[in-house]
C-alpha atoms as a PDB file:
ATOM      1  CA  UNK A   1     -38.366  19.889 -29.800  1.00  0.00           C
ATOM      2  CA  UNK A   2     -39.405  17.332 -26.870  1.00  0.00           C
ATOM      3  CA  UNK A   3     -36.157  15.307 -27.933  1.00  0.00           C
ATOM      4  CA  UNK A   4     -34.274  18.152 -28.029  1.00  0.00           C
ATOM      5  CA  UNK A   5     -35.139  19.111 -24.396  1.00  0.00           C
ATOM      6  CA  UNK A   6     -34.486  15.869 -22.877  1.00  0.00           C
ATOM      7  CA  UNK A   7     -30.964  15.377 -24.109  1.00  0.00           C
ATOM      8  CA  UNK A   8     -30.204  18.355 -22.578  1.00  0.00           C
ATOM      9  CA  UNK A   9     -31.813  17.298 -19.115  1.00  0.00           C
ATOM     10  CA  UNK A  10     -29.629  13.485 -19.396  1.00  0.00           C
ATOM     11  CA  UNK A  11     -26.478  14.992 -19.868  1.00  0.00           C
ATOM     12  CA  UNK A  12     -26.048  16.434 -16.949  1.00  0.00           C
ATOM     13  CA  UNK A  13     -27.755  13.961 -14.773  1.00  0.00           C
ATOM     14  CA  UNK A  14     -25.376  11.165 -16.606  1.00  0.00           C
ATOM     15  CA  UNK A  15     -22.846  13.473 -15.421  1.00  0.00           C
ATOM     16  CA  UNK A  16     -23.318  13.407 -11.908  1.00  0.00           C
ATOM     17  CA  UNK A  17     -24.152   9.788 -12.241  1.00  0.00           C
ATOM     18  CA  UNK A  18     -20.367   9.004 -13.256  1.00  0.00           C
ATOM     19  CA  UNK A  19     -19.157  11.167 -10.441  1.00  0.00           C
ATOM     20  CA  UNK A  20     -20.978   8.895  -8.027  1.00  0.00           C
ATOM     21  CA  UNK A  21     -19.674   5.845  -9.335  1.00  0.00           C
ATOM     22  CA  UNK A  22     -15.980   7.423  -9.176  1.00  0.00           C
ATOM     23  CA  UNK A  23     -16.448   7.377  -5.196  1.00  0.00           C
ATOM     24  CA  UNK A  24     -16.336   4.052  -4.473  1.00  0.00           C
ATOM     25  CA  UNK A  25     -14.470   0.972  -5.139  1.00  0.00           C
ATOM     26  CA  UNK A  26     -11.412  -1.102  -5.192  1.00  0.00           C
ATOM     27  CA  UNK A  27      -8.136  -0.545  -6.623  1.00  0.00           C
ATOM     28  CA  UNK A  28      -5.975  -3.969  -7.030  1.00  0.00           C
ATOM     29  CA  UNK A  29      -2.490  -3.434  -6.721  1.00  0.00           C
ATOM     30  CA  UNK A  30       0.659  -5.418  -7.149  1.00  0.00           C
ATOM     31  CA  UNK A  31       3.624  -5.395  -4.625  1.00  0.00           C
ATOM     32  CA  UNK A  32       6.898  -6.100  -6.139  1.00  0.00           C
ATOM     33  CA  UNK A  33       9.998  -6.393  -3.704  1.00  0.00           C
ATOM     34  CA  UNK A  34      13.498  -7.022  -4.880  1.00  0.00           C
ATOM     35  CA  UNK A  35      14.775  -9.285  -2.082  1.00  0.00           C
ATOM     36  CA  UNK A  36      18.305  -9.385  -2.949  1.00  0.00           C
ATOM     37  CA  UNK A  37      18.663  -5.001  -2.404  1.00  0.00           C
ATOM     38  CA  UNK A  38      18.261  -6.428   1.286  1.00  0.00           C
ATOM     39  CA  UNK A  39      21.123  -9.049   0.796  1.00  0.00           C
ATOM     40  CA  UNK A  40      24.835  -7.932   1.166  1.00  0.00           C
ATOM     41  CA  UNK A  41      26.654  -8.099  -2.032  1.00  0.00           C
ATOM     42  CA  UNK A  42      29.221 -10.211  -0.957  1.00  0.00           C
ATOM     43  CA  UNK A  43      26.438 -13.326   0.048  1.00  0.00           C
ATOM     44  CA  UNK A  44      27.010 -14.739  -2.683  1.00  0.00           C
ATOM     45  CA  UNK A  45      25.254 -18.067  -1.307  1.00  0.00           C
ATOM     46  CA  UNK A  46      22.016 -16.154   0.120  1.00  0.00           C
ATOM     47  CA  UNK A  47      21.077 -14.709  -3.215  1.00  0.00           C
ATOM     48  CA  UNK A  48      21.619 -18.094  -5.097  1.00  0.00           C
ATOM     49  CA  UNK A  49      18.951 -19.288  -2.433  1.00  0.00           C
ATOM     50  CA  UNK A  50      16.892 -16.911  -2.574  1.00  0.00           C
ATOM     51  CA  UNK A  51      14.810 -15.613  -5.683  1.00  0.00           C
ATOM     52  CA  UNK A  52      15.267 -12.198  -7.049  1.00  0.00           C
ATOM     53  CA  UNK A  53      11.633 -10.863  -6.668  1.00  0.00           C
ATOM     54  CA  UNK A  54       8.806 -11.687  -4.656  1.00  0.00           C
ATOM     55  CA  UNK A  55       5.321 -10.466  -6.136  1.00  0.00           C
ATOM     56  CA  UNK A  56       1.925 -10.214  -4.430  1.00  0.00           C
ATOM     57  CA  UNK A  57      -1.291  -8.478  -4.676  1.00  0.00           C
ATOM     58  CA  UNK A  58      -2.725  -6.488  -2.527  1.00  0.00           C
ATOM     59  CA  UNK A  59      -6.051  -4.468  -2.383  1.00  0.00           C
ATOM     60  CA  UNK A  60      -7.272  -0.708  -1.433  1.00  0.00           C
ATOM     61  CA  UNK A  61     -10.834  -0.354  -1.133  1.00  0.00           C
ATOM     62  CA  UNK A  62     -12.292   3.476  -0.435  1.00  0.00           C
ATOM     63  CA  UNK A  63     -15.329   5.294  -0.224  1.00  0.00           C
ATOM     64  CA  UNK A  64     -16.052   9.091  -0.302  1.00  0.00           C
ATOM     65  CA  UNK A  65     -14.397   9.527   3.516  1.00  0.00           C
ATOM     66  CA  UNK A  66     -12.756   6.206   4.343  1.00  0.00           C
ATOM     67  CA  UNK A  67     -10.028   3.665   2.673  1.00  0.00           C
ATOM     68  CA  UNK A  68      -8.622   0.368   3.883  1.00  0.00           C
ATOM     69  CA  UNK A  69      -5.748  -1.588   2.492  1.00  0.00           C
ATOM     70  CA  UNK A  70      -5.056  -5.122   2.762  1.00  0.00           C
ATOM     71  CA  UNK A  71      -3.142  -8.132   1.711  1.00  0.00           C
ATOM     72  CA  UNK A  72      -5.135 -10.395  -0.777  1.00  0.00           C
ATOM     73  CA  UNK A  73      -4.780 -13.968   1.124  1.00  0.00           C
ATOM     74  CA  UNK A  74      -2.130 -16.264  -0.745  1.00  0.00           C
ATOM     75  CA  UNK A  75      -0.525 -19.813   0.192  1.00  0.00           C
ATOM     76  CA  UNK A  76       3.238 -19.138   1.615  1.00  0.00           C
ATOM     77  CA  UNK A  77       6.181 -19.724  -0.480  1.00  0.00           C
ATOM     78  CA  UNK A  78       8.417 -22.675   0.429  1.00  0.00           C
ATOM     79  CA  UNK A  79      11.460 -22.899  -1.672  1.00  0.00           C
ATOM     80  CA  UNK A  80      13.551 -26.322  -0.979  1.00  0.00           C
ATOM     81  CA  UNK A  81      17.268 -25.526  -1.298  1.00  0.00           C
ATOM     82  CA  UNK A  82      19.087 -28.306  -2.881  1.00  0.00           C
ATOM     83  CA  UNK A  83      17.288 -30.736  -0.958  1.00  0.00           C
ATOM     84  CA  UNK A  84      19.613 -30.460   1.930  1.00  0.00           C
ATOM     85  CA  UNK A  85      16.549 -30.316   4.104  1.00  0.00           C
ATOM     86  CA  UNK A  86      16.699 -26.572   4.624  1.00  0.00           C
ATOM     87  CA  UNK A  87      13.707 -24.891   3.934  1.00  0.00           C
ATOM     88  CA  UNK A  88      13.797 -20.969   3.231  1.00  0.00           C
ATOM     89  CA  UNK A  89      10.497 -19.262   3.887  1.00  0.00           C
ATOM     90  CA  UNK A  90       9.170 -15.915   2.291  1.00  0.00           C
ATOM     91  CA  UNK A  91       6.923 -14.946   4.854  1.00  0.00           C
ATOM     92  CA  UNK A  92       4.591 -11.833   4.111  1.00  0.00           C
ATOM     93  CA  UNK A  93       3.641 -10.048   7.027  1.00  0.00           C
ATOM     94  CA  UNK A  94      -0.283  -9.353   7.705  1.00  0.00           C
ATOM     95  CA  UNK A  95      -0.865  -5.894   7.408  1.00  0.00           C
ATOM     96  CA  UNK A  96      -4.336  -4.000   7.175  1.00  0.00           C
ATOM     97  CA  UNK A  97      -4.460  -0.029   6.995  1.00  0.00           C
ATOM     98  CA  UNK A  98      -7.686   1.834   7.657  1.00  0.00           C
ATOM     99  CA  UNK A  99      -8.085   5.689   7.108  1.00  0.00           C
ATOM    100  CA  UNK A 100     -11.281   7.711   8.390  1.00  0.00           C
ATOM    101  CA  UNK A 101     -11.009  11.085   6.682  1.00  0.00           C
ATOM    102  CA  UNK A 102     -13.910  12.054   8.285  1.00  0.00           C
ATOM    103  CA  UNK A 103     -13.048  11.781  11.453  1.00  0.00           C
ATOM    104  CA  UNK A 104      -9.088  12.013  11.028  1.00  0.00           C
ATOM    105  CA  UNK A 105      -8.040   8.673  12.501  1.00  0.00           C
ATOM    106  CA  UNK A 106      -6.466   5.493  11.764  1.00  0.00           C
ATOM    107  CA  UNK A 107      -6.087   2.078  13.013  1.00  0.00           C
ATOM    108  CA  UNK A 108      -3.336  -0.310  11.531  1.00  0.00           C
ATOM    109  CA  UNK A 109      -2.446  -3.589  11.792  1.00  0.00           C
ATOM    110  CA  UNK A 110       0.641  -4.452  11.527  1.00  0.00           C
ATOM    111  CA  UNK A 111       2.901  -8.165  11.959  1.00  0.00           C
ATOM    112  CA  UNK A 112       6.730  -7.922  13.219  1.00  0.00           C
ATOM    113  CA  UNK A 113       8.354 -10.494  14.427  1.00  0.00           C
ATOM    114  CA  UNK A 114       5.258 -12.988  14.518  1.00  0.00           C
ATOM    115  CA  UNK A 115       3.370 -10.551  16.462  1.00  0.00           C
ATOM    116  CA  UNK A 116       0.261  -8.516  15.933  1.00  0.00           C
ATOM    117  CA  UNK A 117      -0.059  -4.895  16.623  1.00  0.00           C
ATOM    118  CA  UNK A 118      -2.916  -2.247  16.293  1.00  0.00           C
ATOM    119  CA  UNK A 119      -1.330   1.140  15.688  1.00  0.00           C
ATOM    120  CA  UNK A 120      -4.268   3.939  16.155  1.00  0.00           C
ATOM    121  CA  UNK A 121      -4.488   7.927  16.047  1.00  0.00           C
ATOM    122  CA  UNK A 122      -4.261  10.828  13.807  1.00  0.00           C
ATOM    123  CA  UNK A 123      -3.883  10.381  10.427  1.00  0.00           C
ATOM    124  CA  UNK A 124      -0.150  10.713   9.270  1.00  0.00           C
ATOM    125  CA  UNK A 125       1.221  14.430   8.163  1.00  0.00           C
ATOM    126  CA  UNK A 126       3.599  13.592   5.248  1.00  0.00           C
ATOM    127  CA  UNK A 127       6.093  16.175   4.239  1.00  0.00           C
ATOM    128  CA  UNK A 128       5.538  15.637   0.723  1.00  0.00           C
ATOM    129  CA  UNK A 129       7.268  17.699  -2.015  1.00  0.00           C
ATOM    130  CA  UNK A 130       5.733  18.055  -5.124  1.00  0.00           C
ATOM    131  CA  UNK A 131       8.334  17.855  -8.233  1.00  0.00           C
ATOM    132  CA  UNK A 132       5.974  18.942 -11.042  1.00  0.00           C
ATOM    133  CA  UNK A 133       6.644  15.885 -13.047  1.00  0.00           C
ATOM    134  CA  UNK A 134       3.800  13.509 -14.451  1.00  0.00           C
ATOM    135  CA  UNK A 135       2.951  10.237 -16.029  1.00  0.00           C
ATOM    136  CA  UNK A 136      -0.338   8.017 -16.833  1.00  0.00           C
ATOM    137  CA  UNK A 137      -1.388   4.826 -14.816  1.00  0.00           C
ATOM    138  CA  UNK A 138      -4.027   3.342 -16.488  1.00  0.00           C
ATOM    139  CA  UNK A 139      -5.548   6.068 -18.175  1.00  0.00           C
ATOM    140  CA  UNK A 140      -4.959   8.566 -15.096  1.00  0.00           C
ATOM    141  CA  UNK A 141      -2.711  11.411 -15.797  1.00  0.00           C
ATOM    142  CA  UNK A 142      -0.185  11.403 -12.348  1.00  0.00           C
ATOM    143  CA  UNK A 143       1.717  13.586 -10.871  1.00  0.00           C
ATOM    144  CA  UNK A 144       5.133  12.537  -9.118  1.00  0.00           C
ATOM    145  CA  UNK A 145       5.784  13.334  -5.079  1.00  0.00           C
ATOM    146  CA  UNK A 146       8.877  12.295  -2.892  1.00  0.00           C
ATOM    147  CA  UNK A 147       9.678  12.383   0.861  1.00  0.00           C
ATOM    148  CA  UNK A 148      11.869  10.818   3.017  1.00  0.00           C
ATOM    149  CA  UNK A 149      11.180   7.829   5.844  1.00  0.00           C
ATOM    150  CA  UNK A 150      13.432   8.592   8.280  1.00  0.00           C
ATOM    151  CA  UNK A 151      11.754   5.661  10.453  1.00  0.00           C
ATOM    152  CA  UNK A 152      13.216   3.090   7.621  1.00  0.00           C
ATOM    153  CA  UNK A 153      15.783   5.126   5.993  1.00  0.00           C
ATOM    154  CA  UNK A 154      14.372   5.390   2.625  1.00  0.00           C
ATOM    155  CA  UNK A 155      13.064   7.024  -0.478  1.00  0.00           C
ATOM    156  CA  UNK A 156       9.717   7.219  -1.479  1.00  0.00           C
ATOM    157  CA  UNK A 157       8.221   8.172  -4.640  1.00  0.00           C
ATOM    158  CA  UNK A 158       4.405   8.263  -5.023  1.00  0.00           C
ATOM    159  CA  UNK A 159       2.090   8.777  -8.568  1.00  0.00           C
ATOM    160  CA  UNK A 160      -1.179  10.129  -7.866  1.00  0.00           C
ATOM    161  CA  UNK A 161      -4.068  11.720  -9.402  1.00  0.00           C
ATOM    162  CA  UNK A 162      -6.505  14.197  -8.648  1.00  0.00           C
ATOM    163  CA  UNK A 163      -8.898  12.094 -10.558  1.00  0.00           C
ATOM    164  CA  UNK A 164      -9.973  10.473  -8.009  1.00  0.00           C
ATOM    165  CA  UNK A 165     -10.084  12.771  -5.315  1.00  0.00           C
ATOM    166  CA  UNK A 166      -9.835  10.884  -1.829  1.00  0.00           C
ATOM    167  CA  UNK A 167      -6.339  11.230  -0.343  1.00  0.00           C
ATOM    168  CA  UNK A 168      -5.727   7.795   0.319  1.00  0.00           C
ATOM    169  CA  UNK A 169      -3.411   5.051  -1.183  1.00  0.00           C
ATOM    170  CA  UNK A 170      -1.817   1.772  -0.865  1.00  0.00           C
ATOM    171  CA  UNK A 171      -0.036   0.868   2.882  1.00  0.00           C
ATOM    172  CA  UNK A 172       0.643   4.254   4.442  1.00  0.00           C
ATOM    173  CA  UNK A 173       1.802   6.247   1.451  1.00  0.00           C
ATOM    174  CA  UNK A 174      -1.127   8.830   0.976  1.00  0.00           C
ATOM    175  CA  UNK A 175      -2.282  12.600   2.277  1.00  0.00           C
ATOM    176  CA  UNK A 176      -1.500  13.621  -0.987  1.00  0.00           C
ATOM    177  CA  UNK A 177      -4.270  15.940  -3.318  1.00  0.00           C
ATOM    178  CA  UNK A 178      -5.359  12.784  -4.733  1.00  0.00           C
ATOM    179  CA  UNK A 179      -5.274   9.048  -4.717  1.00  0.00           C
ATOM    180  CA  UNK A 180      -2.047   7.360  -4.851  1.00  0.00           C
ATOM    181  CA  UNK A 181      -1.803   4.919  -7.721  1.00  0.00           C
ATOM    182  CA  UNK A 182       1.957   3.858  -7.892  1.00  0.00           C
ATOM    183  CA  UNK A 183       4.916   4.093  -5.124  1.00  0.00           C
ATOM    184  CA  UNK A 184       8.594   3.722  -5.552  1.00  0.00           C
ATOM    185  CA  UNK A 185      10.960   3.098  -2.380  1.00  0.00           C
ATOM    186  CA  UNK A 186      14.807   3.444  -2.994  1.00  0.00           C
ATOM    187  CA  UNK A 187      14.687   3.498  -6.410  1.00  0.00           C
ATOM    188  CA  UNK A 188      13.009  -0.258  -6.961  1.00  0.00           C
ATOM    189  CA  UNK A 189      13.487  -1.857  -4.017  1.00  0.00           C
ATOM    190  CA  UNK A 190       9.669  -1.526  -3.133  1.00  0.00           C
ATOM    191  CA  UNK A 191       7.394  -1.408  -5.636  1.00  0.00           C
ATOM    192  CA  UNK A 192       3.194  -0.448  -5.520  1.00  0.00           C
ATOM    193  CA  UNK A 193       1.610  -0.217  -8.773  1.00  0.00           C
ATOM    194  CA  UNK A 194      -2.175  -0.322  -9.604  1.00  0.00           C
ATOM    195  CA  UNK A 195      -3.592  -3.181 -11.983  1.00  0.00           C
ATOM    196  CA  UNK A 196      -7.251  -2.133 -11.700  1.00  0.00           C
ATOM    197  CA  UNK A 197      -9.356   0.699 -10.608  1.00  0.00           C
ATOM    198  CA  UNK A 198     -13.048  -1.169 -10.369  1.00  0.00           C
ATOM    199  CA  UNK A 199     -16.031   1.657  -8.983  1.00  0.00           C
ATOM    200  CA  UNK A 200     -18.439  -0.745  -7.773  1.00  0.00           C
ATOM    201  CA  UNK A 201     -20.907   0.031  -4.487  1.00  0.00           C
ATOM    202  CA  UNK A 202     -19.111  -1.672  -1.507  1.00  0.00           C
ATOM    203  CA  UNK A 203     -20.943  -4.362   0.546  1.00  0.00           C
ATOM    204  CA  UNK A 204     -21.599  -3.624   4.198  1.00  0.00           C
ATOM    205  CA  UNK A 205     -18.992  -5.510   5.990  1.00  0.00           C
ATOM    206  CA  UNK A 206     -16.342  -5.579   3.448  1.00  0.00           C
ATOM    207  CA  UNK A 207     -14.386  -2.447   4.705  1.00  0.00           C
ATOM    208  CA  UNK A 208     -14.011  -4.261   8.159  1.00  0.00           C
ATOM    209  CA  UNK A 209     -11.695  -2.178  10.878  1.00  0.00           C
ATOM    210  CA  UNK A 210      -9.044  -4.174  12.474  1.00  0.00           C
ATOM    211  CA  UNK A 211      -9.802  -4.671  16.553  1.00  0.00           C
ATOM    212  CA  UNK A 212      -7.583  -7.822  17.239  1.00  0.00           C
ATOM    213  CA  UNK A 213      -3.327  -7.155  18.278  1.00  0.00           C
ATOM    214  CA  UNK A 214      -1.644  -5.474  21.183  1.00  0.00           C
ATOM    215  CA  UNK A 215      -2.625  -1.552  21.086  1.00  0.00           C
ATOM    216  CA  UNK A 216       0.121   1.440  20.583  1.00  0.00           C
ATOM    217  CA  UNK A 217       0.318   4.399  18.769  1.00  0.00           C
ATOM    218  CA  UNK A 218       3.077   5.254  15.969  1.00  0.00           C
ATOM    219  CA  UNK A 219       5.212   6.605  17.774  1.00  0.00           C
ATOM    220  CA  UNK A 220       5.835   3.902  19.978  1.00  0.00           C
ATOM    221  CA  UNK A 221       5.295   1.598  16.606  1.00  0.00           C
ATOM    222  CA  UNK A 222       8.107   3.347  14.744  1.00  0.00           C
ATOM    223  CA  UNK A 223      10.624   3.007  17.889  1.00  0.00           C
ATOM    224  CA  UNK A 224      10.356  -0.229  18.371  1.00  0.00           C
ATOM    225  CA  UNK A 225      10.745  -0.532  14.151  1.00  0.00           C
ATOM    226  CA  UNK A 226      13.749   1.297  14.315  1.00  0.00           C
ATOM    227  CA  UNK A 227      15.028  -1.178  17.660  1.00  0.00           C
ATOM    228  CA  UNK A 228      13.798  -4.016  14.741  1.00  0.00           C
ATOM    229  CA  UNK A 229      15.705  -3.185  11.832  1.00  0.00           C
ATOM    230  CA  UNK A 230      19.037  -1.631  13.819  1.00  0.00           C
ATOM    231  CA  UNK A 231      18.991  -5.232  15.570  1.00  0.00           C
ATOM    232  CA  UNK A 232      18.685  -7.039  11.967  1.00  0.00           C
ATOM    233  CA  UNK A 233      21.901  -4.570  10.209  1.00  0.00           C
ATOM    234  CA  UNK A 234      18.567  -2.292   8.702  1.00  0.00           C
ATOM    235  CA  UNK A 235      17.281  -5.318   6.757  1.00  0.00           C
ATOM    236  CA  UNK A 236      13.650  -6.008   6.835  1.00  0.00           C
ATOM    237  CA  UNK A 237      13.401  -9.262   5.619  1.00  0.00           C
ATOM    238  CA  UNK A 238      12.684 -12.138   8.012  1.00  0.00           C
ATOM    239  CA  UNK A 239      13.920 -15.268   6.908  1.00  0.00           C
ATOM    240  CA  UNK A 240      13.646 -18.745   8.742  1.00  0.00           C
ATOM    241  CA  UNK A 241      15.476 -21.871   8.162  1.00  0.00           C
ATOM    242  CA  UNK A 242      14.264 -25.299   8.799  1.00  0.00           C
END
């Protein structure tokens, strides 16, 4: 009878155990961008130059009220074209996002143009319409939500679960009921997908909040975006020649 009554006591605190574990983390995600969507068709010459995809990692770490997302630190990518002496450069800009849930702000980092800016206020208010359609990222059952940047002029599709209950995700694709494991811009162009989902106690220090870069809020951010990419045809990627 005693080991009878103690299994029944475990379960439940084994339970609640697990649901701790599932409140903090890291979630390792890969960035895939096809660079030749942002290359006219007819530059032939460009795309031959430059490759098709460039992949990188990236990292979201969250707790039970905050979330920050940020490059994982990589060497640049030189690629010598035909030993002409030119030099094309993939640069990836530096870009940290922090989300207090708590306290419903944000501060950003973001690089354009060789410059650092911190982008603070209210957490974002996505107009995100649910579709009812699902899939499963690593083991997560995930359902499918689209909006519309108007900012960049794009598509996005985002795969998250309720699972993990935070409403955060990678870069600033989240407010949804849930965490945001995979995201889809213009059908391929952008891609976000989780690797890993590793619950492990965060150290102090490790979600660090970005202080350093000339201050602004979004709106002012997104204008002088949309100045950016109007002045560059609507293409986003920067490329230098040496």
């Amino acid at each position: 009878m005693k080991h009878y009554f103690l299994t029944l006591i475990l379960i439940p605190l084994i339970g609640v155990v697990l649901k701790a574990q599932k409140d903090e983390g890291v979630i390792l995600f890969e960035e895939r961008i096809n660079l030749h969507r942002s290359i006219p068709e007819e530059d032939a010459e460009m795309k031959a130059m430059v490759p098709e995809f460039r992949v990188a990692q990236s990292e979201l770490l969250f707790t039970k009220t905050e979330s920050l997302y940020r490059n994982i630190e990589e060497e640049e990518e030189d690629e010598d074209m035909g030993g002409n002496g030119m030099v094309m450069r993939i640069q990836r800009p530096e870009s940290i996002f922090y989300r207090n849930f708590a306290t419903g702000r944000k501060t950003d980092l973001r690089d354009m143009g060789g410059e650092r800016y911190l982008v603070e206020g209210e957490l974002d208010k996505t107009a995100w319409k649910m579709t009812g359609e699902s899939k499963t990222i690593l083991g997560y059952n995930c359902l499918k939500a689209t909006t519309r940047d108007t900012v960049r002029n794009r598509d996005v599709t985002a795969w998250f679960t309720d699972a993990l209950p935070l409403s955060s995700g990678p870069a600033q694709f989240y407010q949804l009921p849930g965490m945001v494991l995979a995201v889809d811009i213009n059908n391929g162009e952008y891609n976000l997908t989780a690797l890993k989902v590793d619950f492990r106690k965060l150290k102090k220090g490790d979600m660090e909040v970005p202080t350093k870069g000339k201050k602004m809020t979004q709106a002012e951010f997104d204008a002088m975006m949309a100045a950016t990419l109007k002045a560059n045809g609507g293409k986003a990627m920067r490329v230098i020649k040496n």
